[in-house]
Protein backbone atom coordinates (compact mmCIF):
# COMPACT_ATOMS: atom_id res chain seq x y z
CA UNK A 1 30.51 10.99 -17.35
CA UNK A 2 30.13 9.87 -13.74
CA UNK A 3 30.19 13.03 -11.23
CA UNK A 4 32.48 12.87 -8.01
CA UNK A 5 29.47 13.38 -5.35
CA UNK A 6 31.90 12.96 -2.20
CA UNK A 7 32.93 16.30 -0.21
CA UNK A 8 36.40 16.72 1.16
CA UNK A 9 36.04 16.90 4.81
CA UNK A 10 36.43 20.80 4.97
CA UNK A 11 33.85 21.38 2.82
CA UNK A 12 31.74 19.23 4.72
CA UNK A 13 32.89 20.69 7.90
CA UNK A 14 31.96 24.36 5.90
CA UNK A 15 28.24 22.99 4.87
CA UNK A 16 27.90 22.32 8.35
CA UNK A 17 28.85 25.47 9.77
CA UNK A 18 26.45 27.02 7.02
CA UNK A 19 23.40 24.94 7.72
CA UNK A 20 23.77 25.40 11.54
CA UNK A 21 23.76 29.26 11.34
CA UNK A 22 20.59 28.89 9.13
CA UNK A 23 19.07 26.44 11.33
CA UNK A 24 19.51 28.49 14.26
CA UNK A 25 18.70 31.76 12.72
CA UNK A 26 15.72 30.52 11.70
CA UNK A 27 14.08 28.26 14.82
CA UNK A 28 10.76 29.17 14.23
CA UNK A 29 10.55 27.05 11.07
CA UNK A 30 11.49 23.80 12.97
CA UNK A 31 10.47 24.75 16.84
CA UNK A 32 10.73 21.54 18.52
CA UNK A 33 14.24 19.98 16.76
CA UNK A 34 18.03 20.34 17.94
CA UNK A 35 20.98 20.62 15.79
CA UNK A 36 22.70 18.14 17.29
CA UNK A 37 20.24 15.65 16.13
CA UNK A 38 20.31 16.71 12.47
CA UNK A 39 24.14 17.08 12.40
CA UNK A 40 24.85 13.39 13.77
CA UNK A 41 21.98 12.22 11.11
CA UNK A 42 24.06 14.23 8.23
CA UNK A 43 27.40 12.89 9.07
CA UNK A 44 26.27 9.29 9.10
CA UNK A 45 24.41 9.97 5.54
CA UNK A 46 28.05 11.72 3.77
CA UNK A 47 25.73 11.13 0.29
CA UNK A 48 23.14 13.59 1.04
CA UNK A 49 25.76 16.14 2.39
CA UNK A 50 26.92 16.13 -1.43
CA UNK A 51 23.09 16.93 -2.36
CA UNK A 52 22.96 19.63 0.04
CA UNK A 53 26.18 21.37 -0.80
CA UNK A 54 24.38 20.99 -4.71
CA UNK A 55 20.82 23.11 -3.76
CA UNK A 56 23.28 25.59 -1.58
CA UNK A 57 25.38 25.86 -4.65
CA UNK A 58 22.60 26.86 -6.28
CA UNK A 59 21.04 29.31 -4.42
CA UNK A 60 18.46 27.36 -2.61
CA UNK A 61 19.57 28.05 1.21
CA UNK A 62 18.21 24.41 2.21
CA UNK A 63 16.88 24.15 5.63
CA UNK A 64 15.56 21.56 7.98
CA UNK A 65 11.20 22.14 7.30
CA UNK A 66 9.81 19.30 9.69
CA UNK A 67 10.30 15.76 10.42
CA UNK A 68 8.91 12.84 9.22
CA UNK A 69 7.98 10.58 12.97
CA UNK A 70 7.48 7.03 10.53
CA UNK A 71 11.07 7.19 9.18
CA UNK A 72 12.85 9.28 11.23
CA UNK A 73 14.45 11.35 8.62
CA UNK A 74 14.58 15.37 9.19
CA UNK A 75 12.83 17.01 5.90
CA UNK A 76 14.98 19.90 3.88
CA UNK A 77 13.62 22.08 1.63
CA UNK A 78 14.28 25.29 -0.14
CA UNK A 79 14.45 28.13 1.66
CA UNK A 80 15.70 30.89 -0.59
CA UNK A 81 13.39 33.93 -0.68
CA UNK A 82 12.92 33.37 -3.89
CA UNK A 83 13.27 30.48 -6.53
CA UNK A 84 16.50 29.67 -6.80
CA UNK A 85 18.41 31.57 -8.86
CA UNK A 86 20.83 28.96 -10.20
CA UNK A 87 17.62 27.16 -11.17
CA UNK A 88 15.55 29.62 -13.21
CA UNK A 89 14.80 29.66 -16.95
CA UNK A 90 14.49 25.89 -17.36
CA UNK A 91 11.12 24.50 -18.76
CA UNK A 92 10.02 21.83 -16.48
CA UNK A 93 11.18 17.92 -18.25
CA UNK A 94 13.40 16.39 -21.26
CA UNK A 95 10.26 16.03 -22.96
CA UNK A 96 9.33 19.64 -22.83
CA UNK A 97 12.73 20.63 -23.84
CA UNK A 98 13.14 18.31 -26.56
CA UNK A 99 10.00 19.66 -28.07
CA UNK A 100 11.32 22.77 -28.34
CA UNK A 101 12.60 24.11 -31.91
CA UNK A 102 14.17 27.59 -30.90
CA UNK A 103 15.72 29.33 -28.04
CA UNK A 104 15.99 25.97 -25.86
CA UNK A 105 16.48 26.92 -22.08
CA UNK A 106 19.61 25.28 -21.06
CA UNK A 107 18.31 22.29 -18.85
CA UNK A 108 14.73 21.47 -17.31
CA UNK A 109 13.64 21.24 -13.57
CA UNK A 110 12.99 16.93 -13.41
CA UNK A 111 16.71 16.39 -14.61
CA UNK A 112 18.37 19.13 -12.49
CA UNK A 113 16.31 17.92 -9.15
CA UNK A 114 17.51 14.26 -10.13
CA UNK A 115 20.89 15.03 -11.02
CA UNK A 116 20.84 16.91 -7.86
CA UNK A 117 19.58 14.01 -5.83
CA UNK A 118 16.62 16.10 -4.81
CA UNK A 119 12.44 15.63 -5.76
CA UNK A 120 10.59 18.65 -6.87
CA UNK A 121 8.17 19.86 -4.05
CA UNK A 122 4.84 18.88 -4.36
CA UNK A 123 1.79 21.20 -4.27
CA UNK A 124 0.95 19.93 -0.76
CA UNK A 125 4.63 20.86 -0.09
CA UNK A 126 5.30 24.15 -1.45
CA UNK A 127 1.84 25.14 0.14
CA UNK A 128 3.59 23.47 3.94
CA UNK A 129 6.39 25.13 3.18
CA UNK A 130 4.71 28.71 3.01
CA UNK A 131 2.78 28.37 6.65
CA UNK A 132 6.71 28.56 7.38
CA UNK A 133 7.14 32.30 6.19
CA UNK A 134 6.11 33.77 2.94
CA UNK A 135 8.72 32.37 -0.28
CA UNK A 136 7.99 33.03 -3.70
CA UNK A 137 6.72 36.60 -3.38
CA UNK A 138 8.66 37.83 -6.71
CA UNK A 139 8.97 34.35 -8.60
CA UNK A 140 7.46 31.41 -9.47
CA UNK A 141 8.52 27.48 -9.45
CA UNK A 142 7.03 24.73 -10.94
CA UNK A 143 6.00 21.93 -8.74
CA UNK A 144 5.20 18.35 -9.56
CA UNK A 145 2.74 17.49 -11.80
CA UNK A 146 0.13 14.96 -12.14
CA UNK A 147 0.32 12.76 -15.26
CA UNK A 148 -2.54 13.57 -16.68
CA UNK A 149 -1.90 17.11 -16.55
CA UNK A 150 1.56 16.45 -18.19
CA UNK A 151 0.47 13.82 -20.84
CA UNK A 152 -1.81 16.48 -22.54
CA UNK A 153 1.26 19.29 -22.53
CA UNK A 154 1.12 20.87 -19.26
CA UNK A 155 3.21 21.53 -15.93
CA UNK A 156 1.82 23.18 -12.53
CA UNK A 157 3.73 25.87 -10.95
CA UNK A 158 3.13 28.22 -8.06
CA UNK A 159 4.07 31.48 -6.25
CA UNK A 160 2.78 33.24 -3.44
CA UNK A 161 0.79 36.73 -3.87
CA UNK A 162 -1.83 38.92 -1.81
CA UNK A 163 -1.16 36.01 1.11
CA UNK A 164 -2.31 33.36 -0.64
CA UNK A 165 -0.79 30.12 -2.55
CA UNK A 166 -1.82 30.53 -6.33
CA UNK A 167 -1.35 27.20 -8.48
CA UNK A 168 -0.81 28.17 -12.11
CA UNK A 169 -0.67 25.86 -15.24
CA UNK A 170 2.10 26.47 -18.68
CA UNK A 171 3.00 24.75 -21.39
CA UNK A 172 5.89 22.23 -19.73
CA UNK A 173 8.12 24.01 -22.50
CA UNK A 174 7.33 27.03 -21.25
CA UNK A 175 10.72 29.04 -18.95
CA UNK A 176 10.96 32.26 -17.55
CA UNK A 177 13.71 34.12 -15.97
CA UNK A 178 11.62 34.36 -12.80
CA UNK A 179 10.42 30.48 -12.51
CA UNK A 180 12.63 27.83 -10.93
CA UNK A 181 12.24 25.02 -8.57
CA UNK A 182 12.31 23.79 -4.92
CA UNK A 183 13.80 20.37 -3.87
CA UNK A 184 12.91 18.63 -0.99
CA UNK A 185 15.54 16.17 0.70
CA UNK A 186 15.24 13.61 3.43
CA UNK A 187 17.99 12.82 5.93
């Protein structure tokens, strides 16, 4: 079943009211950029409105984190407090999931980012995205993992206690009520 990803153009025009608000209430995470930039790249990209509007729907509170100077793309990422909450208790790929025999979680963090149109942060990422302010204090999310970790059964995830960036390791099956995920999105 193919999903309608095209906004109607009031709730665009609502997204951008929303993301504005954030972005100015929250300068000191992107210092030296101007709205007016991001909102004329985000109405010539429609497409990643639709992924936007998905990680707001979701609790995620996305919010312009930096800018990338090679591509010219402004860089989004979660900025909810804490994991998002429409994306907690999933284990963290199909694989893990279909390995499960009981209580399977619902869905899994690689195919919600995807189906989302967003990439899981990285640990490089989530540990940028903390010199920001301090996310994570209360949850957990899983970030992506290196192969090797994952082809022997495990999946990295990582919170943020006692000031510091820990970097955990679960069984990929593994869920919890308090782990999600952060997306990252360029525009």
């Amino acid at each position: 079943m193919k999903m309608n990803k095209e906004l109607s153009q009031e709730q665009c025009e609502e997204l951008l009211r929303t993301l504005k608000a954030r972005f100015e209430k929250n300068r000191h995470r992107h210092k030296d950029l101007e709205w007016a930039e991001v909102q004329a790249k985000l109405e010539s990209n429609r497409e990643k409105l639709w992924t936007l509007k998905e990680m707001e729907s979701t609790g995620g509170e996305p919010d312009v984190a930096g800018y990338d100077q090679k591509t010219g793309e402004f860089i989004f990422y979660d900025c909810s407090p804490e994991s998002p909450k429409g994306r907690r208790s999933v284990c963290y790929d199909r694989e893990a999931l279909e390995s499960r025999k009981n209580h399977k979680p619902e869905n899994n963090a690689i195919d919600m980012a995807a189906d989302m149109g967003i990439e899981l942060l990285t640990e490089e990422q989530y540990r940028e995205l903390q010199t920001l302010e301090s996310f994570d204090q209360k949850t957990s999310s899983w970030v992506q993992t290196p192969a090797n970790i994952r082809k022997l059964g495990g999946a990295l995830f990582c919170d943020y206690r006692y000031g510091t960036v820990f970097v955990y390791h679960n069984g990929a099956e593994s869920y919890y009520a308090a782990r999600g995920f952060r997306g990252s999105l360029k525009v």
